[in-house]
C-alpha atoms as a PDB file:
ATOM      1  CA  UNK A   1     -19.330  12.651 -10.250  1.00  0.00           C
ATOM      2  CA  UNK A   2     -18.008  10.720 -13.145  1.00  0.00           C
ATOM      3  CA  UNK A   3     -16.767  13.957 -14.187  1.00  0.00           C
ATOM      4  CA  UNK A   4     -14.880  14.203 -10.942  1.00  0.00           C
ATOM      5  CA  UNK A   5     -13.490  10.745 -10.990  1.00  0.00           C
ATOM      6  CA  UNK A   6     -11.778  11.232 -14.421  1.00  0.00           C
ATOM      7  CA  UNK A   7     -10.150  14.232 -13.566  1.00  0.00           C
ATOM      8  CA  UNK A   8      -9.248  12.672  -9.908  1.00  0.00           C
ATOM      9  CA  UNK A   9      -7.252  10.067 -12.075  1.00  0.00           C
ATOM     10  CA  UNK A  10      -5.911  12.100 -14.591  1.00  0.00           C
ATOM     11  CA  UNK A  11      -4.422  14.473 -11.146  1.00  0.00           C
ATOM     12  CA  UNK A  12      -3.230  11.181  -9.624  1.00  0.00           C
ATOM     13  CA  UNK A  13      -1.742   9.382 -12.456  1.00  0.00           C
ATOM     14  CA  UNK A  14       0.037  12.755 -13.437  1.00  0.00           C
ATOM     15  CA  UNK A  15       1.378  12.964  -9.382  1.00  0.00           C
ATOM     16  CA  UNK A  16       2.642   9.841  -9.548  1.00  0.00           C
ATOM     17  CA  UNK A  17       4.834  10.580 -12.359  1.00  0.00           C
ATOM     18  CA  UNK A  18       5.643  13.502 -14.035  1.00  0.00           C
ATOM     19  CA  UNK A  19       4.806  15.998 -10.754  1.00  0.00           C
ATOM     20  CA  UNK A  20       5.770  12.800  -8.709  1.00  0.00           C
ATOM     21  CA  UNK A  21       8.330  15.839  -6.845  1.00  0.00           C
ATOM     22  CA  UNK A  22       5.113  17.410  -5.235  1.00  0.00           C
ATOM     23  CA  UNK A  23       4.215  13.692  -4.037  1.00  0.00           C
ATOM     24  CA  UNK A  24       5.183  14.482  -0.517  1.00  0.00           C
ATOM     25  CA  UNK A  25       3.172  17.754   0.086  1.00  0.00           C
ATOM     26  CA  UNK A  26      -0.028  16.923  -1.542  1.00  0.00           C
ATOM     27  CA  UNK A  27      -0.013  13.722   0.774  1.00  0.00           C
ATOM     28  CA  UNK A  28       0.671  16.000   3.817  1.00  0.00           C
ATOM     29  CA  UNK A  29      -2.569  18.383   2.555  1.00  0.00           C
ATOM     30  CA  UNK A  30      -4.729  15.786   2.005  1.00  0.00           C
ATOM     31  CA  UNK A  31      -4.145  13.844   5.359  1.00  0.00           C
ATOM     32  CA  UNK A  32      -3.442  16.977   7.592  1.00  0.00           C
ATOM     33  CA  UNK A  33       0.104  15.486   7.715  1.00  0.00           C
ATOM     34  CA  UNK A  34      -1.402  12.093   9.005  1.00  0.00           C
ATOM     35  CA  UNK A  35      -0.315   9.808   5.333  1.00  0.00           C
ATOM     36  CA  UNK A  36       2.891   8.185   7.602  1.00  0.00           C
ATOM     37  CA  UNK A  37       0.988   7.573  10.561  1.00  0.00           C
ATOM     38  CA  UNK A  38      -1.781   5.643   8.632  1.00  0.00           C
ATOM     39  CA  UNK A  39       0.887   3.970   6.544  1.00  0.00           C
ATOM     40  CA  UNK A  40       2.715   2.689   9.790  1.00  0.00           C
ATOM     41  CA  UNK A  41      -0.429   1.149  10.787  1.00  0.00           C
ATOM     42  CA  UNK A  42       0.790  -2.269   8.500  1.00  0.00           C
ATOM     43  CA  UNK A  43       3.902  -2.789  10.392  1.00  0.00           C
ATOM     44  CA  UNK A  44       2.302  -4.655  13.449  1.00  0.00           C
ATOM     45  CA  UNK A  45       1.057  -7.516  10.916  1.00  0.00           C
ATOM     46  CA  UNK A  46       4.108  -7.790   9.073  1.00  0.00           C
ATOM     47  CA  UNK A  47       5.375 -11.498   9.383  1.00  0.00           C
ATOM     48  CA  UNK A  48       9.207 -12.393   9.451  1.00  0.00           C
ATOM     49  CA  UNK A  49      11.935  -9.975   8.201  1.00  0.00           C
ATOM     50  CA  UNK A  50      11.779 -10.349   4.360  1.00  0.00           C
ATOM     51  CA  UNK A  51       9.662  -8.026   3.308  1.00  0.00           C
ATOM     52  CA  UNK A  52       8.275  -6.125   0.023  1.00  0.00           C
ATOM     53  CA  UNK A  53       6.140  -3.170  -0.502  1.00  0.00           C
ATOM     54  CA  UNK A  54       4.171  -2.923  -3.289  1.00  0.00           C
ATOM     55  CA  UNK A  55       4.595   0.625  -4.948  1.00  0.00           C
ATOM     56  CA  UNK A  56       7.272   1.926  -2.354  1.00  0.00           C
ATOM     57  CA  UNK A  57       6.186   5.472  -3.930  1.00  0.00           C
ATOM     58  CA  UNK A  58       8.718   8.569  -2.466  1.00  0.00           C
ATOM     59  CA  UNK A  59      10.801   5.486  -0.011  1.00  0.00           C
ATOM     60  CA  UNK A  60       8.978   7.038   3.474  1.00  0.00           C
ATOM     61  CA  UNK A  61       7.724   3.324   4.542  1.00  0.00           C
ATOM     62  CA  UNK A  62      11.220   1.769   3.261  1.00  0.00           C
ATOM     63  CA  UNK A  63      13.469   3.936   5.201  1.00  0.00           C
ATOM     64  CA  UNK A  64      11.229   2.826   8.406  1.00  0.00           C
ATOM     65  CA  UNK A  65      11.492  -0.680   7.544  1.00  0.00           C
ATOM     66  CA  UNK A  66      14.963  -0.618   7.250  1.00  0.00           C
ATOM     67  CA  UNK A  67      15.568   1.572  10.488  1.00  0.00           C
ATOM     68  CA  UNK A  68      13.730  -1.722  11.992  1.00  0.00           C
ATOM     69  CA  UNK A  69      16.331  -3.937  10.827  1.00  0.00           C
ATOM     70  CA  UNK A  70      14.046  -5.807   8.434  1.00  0.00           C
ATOM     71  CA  UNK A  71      14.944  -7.085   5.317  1.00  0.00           C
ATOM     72  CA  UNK A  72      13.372  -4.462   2.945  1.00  0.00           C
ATOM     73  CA  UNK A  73      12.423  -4.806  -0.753  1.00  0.00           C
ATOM     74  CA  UNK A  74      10.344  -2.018  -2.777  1.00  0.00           C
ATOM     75  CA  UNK A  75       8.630  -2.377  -6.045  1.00  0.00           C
ATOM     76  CA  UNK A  76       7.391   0.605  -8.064  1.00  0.00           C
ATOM     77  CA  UNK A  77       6.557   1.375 -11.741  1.00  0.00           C
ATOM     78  CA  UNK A  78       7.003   4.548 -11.444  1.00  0.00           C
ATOM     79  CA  UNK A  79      10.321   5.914 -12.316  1.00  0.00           C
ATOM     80  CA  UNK A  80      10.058   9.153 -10.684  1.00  0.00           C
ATOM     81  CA  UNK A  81       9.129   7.476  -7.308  1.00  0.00           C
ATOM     82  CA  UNK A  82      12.381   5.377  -7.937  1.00  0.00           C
ATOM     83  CA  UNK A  83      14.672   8.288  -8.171  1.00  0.00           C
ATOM     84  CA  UNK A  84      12.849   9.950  -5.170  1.00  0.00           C
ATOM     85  CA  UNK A  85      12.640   6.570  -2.841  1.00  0.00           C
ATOM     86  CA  UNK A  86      16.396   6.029  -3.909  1.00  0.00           C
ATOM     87  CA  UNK A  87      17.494   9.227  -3.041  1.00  0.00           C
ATOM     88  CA  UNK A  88      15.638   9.664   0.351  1.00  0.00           C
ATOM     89  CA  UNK A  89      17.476   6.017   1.320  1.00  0.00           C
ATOM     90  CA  UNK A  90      20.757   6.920   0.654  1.00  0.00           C
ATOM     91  CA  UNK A  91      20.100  10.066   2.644  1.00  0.00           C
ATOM     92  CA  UNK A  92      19.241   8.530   5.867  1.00  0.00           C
ATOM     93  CA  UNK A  93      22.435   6.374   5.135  1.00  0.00           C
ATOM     94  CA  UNK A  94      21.443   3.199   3.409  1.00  0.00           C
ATOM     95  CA  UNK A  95      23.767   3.088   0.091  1.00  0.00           C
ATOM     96  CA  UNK A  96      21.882  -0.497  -0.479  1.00  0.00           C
ATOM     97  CA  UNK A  97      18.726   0.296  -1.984  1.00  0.00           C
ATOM     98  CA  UNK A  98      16.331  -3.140  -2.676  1.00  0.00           C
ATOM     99  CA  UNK A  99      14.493  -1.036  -4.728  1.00  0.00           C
ATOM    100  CA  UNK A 100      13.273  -2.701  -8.659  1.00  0.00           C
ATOM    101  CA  UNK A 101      11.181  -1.108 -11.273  1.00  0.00           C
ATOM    102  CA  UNK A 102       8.365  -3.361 -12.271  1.00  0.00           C
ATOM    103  CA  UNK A 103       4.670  -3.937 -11.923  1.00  0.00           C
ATOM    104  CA  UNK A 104       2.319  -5.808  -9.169  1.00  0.00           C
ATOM    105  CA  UNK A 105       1.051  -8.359 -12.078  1.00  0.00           C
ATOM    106  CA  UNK A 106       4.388  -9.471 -13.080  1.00  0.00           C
ATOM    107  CA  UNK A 107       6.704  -9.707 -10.213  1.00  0.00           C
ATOM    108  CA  UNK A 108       9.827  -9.741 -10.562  1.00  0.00           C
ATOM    109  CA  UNK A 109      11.312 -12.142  -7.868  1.00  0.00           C
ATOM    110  CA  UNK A 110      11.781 -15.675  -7.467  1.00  0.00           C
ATOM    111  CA  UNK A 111       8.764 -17.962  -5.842  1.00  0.00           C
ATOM    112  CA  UNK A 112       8.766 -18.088  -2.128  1.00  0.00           C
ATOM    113  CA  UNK A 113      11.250 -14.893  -1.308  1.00  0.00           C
ATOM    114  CA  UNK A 114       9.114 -13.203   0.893  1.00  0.00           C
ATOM    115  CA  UNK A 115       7.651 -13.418   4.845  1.00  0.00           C
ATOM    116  CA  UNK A 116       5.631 -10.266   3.956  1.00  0.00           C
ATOM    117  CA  UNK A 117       4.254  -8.061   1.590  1.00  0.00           C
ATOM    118  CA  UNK A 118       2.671  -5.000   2.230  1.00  0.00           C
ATOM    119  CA  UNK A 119       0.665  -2.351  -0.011  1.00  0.00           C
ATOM    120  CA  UNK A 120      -0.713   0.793   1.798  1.00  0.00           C
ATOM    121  CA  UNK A 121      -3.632   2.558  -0.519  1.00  0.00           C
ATOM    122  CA  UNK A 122      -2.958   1.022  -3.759  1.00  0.00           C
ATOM    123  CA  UNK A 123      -4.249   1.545  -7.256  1.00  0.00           C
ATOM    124  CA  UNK A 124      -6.896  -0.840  -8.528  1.00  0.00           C
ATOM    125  CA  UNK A 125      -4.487  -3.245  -9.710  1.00  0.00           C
ATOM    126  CA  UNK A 126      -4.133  -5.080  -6.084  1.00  0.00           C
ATOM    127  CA  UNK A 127      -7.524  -6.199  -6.209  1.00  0.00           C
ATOM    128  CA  UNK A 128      -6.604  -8.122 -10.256  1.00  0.00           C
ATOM    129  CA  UNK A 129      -6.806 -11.729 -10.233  1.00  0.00           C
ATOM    130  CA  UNK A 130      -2.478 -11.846 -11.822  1.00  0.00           C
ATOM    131  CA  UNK A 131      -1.751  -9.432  -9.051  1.00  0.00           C
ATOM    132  CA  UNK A 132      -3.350 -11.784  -6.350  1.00  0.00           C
ATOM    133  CA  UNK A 133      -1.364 -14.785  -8.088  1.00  0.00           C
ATOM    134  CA  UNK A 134       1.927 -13.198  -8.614  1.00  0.00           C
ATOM    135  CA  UNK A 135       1.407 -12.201  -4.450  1.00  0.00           C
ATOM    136  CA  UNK A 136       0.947 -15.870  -3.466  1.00  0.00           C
ATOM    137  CA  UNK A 137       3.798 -17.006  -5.623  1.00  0.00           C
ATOM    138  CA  UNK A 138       6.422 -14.880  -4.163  1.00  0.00           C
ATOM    139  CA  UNK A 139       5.016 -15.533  -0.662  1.00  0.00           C
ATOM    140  CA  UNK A 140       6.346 -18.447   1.038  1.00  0.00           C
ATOM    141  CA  UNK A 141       4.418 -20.454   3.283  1.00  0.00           C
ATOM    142  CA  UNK A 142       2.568 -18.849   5.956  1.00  0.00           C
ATOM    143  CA  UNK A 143       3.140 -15.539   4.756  1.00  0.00           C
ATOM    144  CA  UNK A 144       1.445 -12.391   4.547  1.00  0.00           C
ATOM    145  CA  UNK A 145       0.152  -9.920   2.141  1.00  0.00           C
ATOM    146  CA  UNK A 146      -0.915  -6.867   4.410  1.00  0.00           C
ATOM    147  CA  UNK A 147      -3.126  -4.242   2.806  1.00  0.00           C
ATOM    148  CA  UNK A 148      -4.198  -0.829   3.723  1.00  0.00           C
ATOM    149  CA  UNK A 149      -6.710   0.125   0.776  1.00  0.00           C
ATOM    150  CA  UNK A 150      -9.290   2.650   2.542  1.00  0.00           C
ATOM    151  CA  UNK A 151      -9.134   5.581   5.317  1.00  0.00           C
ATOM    152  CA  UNK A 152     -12.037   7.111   6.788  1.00  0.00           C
ATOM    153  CA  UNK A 153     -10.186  10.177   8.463  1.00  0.00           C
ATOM    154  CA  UNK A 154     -12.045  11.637  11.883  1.00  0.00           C
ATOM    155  CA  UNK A 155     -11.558  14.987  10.869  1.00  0.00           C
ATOM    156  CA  UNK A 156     -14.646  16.828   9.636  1.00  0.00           C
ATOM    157  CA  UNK A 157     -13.264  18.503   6.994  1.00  0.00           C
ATOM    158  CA  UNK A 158     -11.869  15.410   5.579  1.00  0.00           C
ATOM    159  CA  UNK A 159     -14.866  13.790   5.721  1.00  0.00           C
ATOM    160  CA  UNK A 160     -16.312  16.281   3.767  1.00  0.00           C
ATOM    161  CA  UNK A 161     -13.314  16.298   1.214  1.00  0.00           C
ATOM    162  CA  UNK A 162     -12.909  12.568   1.208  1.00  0.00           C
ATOM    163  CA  UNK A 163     -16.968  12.170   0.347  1.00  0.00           C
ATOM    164  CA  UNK A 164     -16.548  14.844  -2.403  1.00  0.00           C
ATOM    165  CA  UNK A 165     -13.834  13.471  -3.934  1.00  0.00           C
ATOM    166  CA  UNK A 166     -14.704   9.387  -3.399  1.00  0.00           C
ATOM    167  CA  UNK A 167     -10.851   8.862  -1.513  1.00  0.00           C
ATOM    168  CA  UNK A 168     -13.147   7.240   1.337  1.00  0.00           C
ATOM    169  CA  UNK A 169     -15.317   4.665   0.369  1.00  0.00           C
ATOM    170  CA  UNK A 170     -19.287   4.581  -0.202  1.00  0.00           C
ATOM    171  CA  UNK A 171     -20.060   1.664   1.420  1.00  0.00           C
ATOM    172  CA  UNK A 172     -20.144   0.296   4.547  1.00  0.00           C
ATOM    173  CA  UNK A 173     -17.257  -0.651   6.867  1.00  0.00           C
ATOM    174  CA  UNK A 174     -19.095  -4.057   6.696  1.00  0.00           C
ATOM    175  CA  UNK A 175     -20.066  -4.593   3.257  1.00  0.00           C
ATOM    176  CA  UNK A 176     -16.159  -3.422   2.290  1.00  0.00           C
ATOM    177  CA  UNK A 177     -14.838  -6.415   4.543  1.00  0.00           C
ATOM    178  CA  UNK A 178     -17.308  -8.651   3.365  1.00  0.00           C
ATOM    179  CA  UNK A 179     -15.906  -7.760  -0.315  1.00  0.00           C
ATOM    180  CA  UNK A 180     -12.487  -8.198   0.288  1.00  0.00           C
ATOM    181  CA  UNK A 181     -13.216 -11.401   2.563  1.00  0.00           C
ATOM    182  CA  UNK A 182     -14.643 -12.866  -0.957  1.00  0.00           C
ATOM    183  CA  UNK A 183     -12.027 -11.279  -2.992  1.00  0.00           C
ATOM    184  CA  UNK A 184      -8.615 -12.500  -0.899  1.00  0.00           C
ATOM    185  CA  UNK A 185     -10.474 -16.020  -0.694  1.00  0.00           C
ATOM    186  CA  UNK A 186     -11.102 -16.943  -3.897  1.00  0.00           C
ATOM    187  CA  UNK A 187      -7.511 -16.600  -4.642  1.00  0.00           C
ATOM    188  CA  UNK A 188      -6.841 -18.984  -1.823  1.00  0.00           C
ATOM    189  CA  UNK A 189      -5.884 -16.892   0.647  1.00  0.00           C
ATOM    190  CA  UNK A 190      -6.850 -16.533   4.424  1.00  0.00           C
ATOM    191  CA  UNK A 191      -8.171 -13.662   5.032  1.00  0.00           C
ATOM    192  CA  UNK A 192      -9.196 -11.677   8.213  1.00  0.00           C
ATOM    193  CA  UNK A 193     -10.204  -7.799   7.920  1.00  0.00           C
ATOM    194  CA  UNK A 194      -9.992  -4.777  10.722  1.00  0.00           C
ATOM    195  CA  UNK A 195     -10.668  -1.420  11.260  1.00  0.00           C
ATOM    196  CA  UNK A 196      -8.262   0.116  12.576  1.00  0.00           C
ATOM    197  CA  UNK A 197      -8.254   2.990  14.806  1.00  0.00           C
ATOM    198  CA  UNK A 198      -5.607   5.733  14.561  1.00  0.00           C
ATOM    199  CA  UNK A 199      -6.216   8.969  16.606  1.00  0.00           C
ATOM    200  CA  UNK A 200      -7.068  10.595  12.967  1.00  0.00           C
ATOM    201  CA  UNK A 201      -8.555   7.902  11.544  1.00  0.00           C
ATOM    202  CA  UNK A 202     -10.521   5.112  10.971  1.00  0.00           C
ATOM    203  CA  UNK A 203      -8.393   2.416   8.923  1.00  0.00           C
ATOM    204  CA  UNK A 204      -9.472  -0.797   7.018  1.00  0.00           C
ATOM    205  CA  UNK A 205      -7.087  -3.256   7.375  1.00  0.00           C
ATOM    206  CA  UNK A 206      -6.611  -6.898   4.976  1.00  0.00           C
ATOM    207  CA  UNK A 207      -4.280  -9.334   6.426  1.00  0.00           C
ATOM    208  CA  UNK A 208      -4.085 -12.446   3.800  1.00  0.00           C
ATOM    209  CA  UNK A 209      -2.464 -15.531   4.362  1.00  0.00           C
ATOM    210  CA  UNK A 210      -0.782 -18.150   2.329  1.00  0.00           C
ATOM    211  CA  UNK A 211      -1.448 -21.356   3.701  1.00  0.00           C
ATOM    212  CA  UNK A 212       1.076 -23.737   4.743  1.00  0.00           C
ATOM    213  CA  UNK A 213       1.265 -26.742   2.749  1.00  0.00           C
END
């Protein structure tokens, strides 16, 4: 298994970047075409209409915001997603792209600019202490940080796929929430978590809050 893992984040560092083109259609295999729909699951929790996603990857989610009228910002260190995400707005007709190159630990925006920021099945950084603080100092008052880090899909097969390959998690829907409860807490946020259910899937769900001062 630790075998596995490796090689799982060699594939998925390398599809992020350099084969970051074949993005699209190894999201659609692995989710039987269901990656949007789980990814549109954040947008009932998002607060106000300044919002950023963390690692916008190819732009899908952006283009949606922005079809909702919503103030949309995207932040991705991935160069190749930038180039992709860019392109796909200006093809649905946006020619102003919010889009910045940068990391979740170091953002690059002024305190308070946000209502909302959302993250749909991020890499390990989301959970790092910086990335927590750098969240809460962009947020203003009241906001949200939405997160969708975990999908148990309904299918069989991609139960079977998603166990093989550790995508879904080990533990319990329970234990998870009670690890993320402790997690978004301790860096003074409040935190409530679902599950979520999509007709494909089962979705865990972290809503954080910034208090209001």
């Amino acid at each position: 298994m630790r075998l596995l893992s490796r090689f799982l984040e060699f594939f998925f560092h390398h599809l992020y970047h350099g084969f970051a083109f074949a993005y699209d259609l190894v999201a659609a295999a692995v989710s039987f075409g269901h990656w949007i729909e789980w990814t549109q699951a954040t947008l009932p929790f998002i607060r106000g209409t300044r919002v950023l996603e963390l690692g916008h990857g190819p732009g899908h989610l952006q283009r949606i915001l922005l079809d909702r009228g919503l103030d949309a910002f995207g932040l991705d260190e991935s160069s190749q997603m930038s180039r992709l995400a860019r392109r796909r707005l200006l093809h649905s007709g946006y020619a102003q792209t919010n889009l910045a190159r940068g990391i979740g630990q170091a953002l690059p925006f002024a305190a308070e600019s946000f209502d909302s920021i959302i993250a749909t099945f991020p890499a390990p950084y989301i959970a790092e202490e910086q990335t927590l603080s750098e969240t809460r100092r962009v947020l203003r008052n009241g906001g949200r940080l939405v997160v969708l880090p975990a999908a148990w899909p309904k299918s069989g097969v991609l139960q079977w796929v998603y166990r093989i390959t550790g995508q879904s998690p080990a533990e319990s829907a329970d234990i998870l929430k009670e690890k993320n409860e402790r997690l978004f807490s301790r860096a003074e946020f409040n935190v409530e978590t679902k599950i979520i259910e999509v007709k494909s899937a089962s979705l865990l769900m972290i809503v954080a809050e910034k208090p209001t001062e």
